[in-house]
C-alpha atoms as a PDB file:
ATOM      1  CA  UNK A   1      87.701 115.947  99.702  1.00  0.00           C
ATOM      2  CA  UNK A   2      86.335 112.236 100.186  1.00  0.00           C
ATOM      3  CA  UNK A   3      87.674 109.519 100.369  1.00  0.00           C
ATOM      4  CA  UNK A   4      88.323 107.285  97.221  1.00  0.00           C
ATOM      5  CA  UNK A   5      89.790 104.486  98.241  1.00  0.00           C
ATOM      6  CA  UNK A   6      89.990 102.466 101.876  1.00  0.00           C
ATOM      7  CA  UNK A   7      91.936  99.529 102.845  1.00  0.00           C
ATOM      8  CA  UNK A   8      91.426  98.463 106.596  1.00  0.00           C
ATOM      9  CA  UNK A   9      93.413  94.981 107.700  1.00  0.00           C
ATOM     10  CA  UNK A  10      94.063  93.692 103.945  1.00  0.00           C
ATOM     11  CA  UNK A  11      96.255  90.389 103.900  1.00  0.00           C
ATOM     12  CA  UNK A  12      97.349  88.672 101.069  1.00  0.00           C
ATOM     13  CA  UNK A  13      99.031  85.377 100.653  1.00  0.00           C
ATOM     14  CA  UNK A  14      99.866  83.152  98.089  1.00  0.00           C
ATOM     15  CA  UNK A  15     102.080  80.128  97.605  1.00  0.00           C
ATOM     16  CA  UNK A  16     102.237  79.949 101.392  1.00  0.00           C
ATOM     17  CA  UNK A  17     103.542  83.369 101.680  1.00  0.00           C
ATOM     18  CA  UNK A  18     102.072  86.273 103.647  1.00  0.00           C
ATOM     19  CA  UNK A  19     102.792  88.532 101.221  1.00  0.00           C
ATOM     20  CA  UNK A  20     100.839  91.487 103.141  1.00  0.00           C
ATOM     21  CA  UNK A  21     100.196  91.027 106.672  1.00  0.00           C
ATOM     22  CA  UNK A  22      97.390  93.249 107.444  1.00  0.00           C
ATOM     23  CA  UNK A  23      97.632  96.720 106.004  1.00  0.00           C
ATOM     24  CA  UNK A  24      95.310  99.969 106.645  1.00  0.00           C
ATOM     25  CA  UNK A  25      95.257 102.874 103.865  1.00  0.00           C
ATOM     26  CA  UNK A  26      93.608 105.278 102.200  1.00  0.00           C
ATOM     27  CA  UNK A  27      93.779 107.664  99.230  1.00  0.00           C
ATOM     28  CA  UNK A  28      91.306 110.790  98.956  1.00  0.00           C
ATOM     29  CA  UNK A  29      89.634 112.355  95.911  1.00  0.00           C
ATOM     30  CA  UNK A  30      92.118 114.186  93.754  1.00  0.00           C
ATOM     31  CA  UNK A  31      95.357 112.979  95.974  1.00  0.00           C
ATOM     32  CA  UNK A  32      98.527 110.841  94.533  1.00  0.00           C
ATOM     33  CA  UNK A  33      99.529 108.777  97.349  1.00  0.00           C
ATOM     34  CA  UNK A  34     102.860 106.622  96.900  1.00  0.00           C
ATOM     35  CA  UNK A  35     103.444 102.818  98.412  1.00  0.00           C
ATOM     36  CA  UNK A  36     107.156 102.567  98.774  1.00  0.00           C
ATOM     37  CA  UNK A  37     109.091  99.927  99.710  1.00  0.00           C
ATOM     38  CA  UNK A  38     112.083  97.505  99.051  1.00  0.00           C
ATOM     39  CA  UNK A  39     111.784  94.786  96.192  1.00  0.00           C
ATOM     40  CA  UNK A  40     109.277  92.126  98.214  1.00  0.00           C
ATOM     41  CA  UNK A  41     107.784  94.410 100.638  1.00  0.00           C
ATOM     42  CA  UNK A  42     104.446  93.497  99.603  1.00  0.00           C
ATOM     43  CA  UNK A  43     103.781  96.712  97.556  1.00  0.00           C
ATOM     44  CA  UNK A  44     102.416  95.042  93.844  1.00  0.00           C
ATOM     45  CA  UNK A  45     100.543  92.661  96.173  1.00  0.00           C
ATOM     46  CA  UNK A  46      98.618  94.669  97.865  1.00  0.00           C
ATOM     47  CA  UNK A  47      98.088  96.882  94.713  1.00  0.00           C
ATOM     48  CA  UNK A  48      96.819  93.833  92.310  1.00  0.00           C
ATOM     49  CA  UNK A  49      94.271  93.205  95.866  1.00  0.00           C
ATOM     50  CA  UNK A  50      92.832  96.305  95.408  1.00  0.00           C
ATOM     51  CA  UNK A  51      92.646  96.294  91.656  1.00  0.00           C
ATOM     52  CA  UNK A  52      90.731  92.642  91.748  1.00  0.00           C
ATOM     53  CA  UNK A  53      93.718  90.566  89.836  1.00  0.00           C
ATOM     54  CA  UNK A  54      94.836  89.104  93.591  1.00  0.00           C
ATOM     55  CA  UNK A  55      91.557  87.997  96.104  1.00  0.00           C
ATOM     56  CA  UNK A  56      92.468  89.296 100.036  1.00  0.00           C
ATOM     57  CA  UNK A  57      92.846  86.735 102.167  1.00  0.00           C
ATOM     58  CA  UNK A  58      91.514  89.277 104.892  1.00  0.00           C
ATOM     59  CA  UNK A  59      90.670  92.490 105.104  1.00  0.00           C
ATOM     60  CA  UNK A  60      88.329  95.315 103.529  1.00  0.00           C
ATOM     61  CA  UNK A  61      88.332  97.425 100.653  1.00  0.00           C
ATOM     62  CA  UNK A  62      86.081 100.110 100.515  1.00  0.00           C
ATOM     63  CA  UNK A  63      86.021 102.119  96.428  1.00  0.00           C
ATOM     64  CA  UNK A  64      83.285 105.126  96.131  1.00  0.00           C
ATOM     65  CA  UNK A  65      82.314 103.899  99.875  1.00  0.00           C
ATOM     66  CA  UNK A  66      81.236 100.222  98.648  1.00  0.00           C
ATOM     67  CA  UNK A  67      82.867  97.158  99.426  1.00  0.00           C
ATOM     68  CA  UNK A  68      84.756  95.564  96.582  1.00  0.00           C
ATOM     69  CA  UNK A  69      87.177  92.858  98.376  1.00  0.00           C
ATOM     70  CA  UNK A  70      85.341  90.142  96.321  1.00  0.00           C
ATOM     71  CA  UNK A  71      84.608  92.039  92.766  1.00  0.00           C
ATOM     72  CA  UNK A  72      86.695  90.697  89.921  1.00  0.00           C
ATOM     73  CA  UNK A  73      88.777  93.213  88.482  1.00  0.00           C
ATOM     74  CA  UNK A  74      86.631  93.923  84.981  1.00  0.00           C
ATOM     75  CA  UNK A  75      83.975  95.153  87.635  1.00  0.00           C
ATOM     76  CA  UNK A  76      86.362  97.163  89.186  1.00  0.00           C
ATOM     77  CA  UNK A  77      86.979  98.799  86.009  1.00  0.00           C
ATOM     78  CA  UNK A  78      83.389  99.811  85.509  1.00  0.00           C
ATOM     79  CA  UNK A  79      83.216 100.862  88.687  1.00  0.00           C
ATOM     80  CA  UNK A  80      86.518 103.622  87.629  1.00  0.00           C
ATOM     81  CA  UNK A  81      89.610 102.144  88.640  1.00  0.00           C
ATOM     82  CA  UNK A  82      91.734 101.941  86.095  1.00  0.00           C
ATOM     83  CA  UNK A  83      95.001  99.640  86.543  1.00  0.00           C
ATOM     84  CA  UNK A  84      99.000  99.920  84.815  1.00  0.00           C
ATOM     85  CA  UNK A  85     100.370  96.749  85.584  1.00  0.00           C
ATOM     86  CA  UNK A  86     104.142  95.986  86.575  1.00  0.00           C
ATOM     87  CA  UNK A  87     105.316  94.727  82.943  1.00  0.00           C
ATOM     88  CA  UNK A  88     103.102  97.165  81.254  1.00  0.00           C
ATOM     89  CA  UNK A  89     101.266  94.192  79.745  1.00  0.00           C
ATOM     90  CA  UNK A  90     100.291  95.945  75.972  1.00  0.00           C
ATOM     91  CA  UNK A  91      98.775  93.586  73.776  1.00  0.00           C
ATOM     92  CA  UNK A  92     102.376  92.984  71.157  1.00  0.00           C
ATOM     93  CA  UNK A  93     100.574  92.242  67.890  1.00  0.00           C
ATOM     94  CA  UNK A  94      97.806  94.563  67.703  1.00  0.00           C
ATOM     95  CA  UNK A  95      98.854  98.140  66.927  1.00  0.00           C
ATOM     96  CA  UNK A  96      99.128 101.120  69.145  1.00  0.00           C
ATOM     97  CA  UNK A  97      95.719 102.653  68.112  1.00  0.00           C
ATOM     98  CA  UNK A  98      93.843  99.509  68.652  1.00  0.00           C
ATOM     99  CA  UNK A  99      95.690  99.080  72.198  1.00  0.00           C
ATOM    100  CA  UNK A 100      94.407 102.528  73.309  1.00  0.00           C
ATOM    101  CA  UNK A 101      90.824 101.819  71.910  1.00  0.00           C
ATOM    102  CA  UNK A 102      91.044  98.306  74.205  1.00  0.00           C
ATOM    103  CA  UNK A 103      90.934 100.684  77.234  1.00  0.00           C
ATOM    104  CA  UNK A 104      87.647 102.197  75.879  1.00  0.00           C
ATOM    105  CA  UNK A 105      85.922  98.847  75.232  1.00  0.00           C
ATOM    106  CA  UNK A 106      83.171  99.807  77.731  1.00  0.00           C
ATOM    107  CA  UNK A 107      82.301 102.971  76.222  1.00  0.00           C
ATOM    108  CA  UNK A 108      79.793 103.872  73.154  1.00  0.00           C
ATOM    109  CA  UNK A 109      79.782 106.999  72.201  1.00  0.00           C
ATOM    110  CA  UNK A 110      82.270 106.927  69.089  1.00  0.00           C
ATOM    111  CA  UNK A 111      83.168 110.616  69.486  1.00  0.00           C
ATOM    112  CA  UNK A 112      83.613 110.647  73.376  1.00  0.00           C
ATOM    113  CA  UNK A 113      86.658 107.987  72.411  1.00  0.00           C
ATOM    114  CA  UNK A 114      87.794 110.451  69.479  1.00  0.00           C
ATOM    115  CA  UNK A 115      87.657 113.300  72.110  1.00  0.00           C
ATOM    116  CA  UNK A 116      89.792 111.139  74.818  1.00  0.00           C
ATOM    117  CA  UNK A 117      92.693 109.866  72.696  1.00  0.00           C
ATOM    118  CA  UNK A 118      93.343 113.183  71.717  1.00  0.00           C
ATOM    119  CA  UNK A 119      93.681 113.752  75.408  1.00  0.00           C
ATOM    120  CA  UNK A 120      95.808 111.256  75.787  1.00  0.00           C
ATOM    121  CA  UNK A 121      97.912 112.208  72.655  1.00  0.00           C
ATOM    122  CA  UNK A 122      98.669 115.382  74.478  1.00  0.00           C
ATOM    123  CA  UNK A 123     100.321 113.708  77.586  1.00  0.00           C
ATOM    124  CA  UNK A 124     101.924 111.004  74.902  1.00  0.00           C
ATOM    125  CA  UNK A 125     102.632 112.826  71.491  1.00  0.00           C
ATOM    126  CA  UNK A 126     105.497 109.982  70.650  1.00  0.00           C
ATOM    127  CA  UNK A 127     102.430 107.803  70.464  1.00  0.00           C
ATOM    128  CA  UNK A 128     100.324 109.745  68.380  1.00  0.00           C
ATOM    129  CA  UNK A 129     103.410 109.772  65.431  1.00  0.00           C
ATOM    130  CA  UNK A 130     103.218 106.393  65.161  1.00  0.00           C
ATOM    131  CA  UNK A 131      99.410 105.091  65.405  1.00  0.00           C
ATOM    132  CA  UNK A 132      99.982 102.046  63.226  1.00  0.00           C
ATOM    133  CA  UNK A 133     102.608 100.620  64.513  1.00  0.00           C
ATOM    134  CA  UNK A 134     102.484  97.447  66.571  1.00  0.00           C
ATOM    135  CA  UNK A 135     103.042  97.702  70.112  1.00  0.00           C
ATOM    136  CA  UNK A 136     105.332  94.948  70.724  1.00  0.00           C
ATOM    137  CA  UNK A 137     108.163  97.232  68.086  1.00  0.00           C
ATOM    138  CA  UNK A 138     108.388  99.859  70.965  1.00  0.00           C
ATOM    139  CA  UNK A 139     110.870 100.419  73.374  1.00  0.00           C
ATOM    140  CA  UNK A 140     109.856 100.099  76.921  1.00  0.00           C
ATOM    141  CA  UNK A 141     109.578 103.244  78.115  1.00  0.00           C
ATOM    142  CA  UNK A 142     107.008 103.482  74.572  1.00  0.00           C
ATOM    143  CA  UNK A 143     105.343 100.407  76.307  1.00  0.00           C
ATOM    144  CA  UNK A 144     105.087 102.226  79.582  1.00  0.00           C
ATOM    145  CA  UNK A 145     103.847 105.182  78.125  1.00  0.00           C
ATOM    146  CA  UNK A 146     101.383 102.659  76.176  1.00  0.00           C
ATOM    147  CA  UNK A 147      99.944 101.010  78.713  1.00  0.00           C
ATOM    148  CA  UNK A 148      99.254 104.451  80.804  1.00  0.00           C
ATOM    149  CA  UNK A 149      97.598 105.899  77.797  1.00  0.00           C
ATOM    150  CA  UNK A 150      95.359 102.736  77.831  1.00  0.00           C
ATOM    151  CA  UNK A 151      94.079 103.103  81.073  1.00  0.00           C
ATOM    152  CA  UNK A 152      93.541 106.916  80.929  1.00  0.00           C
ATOM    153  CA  UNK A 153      91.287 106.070  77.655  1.00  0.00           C
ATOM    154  CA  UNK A 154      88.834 104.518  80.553  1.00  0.00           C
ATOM    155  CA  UNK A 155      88.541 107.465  82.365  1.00  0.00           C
ATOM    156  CA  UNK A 156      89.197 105.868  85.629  1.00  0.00           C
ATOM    157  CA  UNK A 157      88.394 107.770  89.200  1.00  0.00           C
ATOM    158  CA  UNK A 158      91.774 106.173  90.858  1.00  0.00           C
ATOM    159  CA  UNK A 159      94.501 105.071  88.564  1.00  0.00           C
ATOM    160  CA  UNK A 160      96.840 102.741  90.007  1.00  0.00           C
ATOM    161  CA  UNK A 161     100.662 102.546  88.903  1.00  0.00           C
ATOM    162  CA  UNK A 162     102.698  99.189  89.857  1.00  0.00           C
ATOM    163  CA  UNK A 163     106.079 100.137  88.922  1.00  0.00           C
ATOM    164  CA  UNK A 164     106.183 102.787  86.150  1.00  0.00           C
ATOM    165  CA  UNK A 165     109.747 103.438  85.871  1.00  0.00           C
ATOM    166  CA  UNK A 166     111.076  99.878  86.385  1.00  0.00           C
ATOM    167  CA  UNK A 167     113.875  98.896  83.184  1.00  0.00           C
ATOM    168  CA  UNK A 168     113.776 102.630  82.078  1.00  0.00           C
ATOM    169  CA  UNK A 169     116.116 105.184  81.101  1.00  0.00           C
ATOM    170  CA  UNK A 170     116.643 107.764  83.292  1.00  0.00           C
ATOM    171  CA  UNK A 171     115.825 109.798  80.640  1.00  0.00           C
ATOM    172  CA  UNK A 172     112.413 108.061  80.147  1.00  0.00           C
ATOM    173  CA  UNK A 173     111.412 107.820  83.452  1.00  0.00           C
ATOM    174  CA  UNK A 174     112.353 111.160  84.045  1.00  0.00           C
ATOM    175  CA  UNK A 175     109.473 111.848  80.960  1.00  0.00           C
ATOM    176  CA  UNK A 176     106.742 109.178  82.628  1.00  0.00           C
ATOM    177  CA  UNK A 177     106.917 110.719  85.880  1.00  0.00           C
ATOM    178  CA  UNK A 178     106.480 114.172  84.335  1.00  0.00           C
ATOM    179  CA  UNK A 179     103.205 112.773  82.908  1.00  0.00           C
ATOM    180  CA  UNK A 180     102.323 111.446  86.426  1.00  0.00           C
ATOM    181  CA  UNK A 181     103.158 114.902  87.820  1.00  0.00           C
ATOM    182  CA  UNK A 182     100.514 116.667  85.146  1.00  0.00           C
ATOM    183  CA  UNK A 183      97.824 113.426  85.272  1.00  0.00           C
ATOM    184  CA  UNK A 184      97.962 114.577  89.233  1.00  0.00           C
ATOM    185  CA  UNK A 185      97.437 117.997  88.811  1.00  0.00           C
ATOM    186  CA  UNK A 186      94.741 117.998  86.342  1.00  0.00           C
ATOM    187  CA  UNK A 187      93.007 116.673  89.484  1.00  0.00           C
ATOM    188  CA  UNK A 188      93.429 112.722  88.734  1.00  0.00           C
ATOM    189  CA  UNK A 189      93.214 110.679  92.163  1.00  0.00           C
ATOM    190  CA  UNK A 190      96.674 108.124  91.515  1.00  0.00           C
ATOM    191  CA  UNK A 191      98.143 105.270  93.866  1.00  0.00           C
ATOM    192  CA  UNK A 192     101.355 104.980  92.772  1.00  0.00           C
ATOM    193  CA  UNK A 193     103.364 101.806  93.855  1.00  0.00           C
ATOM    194  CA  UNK A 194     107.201 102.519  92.619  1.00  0.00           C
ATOM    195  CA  UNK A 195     110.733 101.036  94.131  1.00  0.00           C
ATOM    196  CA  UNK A 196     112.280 104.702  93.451  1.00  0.00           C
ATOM    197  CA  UNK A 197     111.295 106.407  96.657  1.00  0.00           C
ATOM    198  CA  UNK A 198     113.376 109.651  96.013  1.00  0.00           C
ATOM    199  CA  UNK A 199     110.754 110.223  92.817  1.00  0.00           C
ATOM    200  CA  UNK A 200     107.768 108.719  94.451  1.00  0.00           C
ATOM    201  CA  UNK A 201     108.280 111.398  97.570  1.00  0.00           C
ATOM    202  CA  UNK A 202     109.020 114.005  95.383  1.00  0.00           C
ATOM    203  CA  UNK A 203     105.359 114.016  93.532  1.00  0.00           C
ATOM    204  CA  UNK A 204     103.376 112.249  95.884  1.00  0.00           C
ATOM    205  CA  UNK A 205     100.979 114.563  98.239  1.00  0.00           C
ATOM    206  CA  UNK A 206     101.204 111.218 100.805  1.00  0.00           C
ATOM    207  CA  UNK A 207     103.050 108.317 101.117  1.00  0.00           C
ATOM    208  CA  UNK A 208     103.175 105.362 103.208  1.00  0.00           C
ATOM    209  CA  UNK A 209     106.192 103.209 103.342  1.00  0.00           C
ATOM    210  CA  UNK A 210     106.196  99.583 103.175  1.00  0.00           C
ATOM    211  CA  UNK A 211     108.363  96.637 104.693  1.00  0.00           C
ATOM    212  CA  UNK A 212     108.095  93.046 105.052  1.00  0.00           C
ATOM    213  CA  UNK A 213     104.307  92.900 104.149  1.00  0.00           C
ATOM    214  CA  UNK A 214     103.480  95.783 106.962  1.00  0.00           C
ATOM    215  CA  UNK A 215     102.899  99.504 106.706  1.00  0.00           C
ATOM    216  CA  UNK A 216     106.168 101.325 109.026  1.00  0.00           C
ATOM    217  CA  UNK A 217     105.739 104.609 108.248  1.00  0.00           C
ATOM    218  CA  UNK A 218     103.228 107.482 106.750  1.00  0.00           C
ATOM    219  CA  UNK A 219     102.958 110.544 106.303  1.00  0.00           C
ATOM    220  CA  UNK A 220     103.132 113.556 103.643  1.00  0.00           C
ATOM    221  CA  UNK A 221     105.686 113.072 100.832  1.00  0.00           C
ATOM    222  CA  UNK A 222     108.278 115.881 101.672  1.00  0.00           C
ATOM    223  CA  UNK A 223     107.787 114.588 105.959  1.00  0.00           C
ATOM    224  CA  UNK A 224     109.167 111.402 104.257  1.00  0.00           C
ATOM    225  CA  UNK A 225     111.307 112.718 102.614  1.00  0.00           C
ATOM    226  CA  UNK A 226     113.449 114.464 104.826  1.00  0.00           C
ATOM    227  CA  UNK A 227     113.107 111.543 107.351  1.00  0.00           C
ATOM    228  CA  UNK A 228     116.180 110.151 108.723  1.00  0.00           C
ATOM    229  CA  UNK A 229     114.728 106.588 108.675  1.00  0.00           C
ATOM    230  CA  UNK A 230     113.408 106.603 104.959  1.00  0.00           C
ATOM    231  CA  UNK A 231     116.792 108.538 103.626  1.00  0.00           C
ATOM    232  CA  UNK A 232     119.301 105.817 105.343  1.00  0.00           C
ATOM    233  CA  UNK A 233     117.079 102.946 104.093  1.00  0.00           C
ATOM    234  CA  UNK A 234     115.756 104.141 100.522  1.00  0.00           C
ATOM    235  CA  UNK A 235     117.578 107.212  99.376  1.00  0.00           C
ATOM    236  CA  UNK A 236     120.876 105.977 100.108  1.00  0.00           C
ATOM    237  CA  UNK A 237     121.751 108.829 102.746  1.00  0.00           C
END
């Protein structure tokens, strides 16, 4: 397996903050690899950096082996990365259908889209029952579920997750990350960013833990798991 996605020395800051202080990761072809962290670690920062909605203020990011530190994020997108923001961010007015055919804007063939919202009925049936309804009516784990749909209609290479079960049900998030689970092993390369380590370690092939704008820890998701360090600080051992 190659490598996807690189990230050697990234720093962000913003508003006078170093929000990530020089980070080095990396996510290979068909992995899910989880950024965990307290609230203000620097996790969504260095996620939107990598996704083009945040410019590095050092640092390298390497996607399909080119550089892409300084691309925008709508190039990113045609390049295959495909982004769920924290917030979800659906468009409220226009219905679900039309949300899910935003994340297809780039592509032509009219059947190709027929053929991938089917796909993506079959990971979200709720959304599929109620096509014509507008997407600010839905709860938020509808939202959530939404939003993912919308960026699997893109068929991205890396999918990126800020926060997928933040304000959910249990029940709900219990349902997204089931989704994640099955996106993953359908072979679906995923960076997951999520303050619910316990979940995040459970799915994740790799994780790296993060604190105060630095990377503290790696290693595979069940190593993490069962460390002492991780399960007094973030599984509340």
């Amino acid at each position: 397996m190659g490598t996807l996605l690189s990230v050697k020395n990234l720093k962000v800051s913003y508003g006078g903050i170093n929000a990530v202080k020089g980070i080095d990761l990396h996510v290979d072809q068909g992995e899910l690899v989880a950024l965990i962290g307290a609230n203000g670690a620097g996790k969504s920062s260095s996620l939107k950096a990598i996704a083009g909605v945040l410019t590095p203020s050092a640092g390298e990011i390497r996607f399909s082996s080119r550089p892409t530190e300084k691309l925008p994020a709508y190039d990113l997108v045609q390049l295959g990365m495909g982004m769920v923001p924290e917030g979800r961010g659906v468009f409220k007015r226009m219905t679900i259908l039309e949300n899910l055919q935003m994340g297809a804007f780039l592509k032509k063939d009219a059947k190709a889209v027929q053929q991938k919202l089917e796909e993506v009925y079959s990971y979200f049936p709720r959304l599929k029952e109620r096509l014509p309804q507008l997407a600010g009516t839905l709860s938020g784990g509808e939202q959530q579920m939404l939003a993912m749909g919308r960026a699997m209609m893109a068929e991205p290479q890396l999918l990126l997750l800020d926060e997928p079960s933040m304000g959910l049900s249990p029940i709900m998030v219990e349902t997204i990350f089931d989704v994640i689970r099955n996106l993953s092993a359908s072979g679906m390369t995923i960076l997951l960013v999520e303050q619910n380590a316990r979940l995040a370690l459970q799915i994740a092939n790799r994780a790296y833990v993060m604190e105060s704008g630095l990377i503290t820890l790696s290693g595979s998701g069940k190593e993490l798991l069962e460390d002492s360090r991780v399960r007094t600080a973030y599984l509340g051992e």
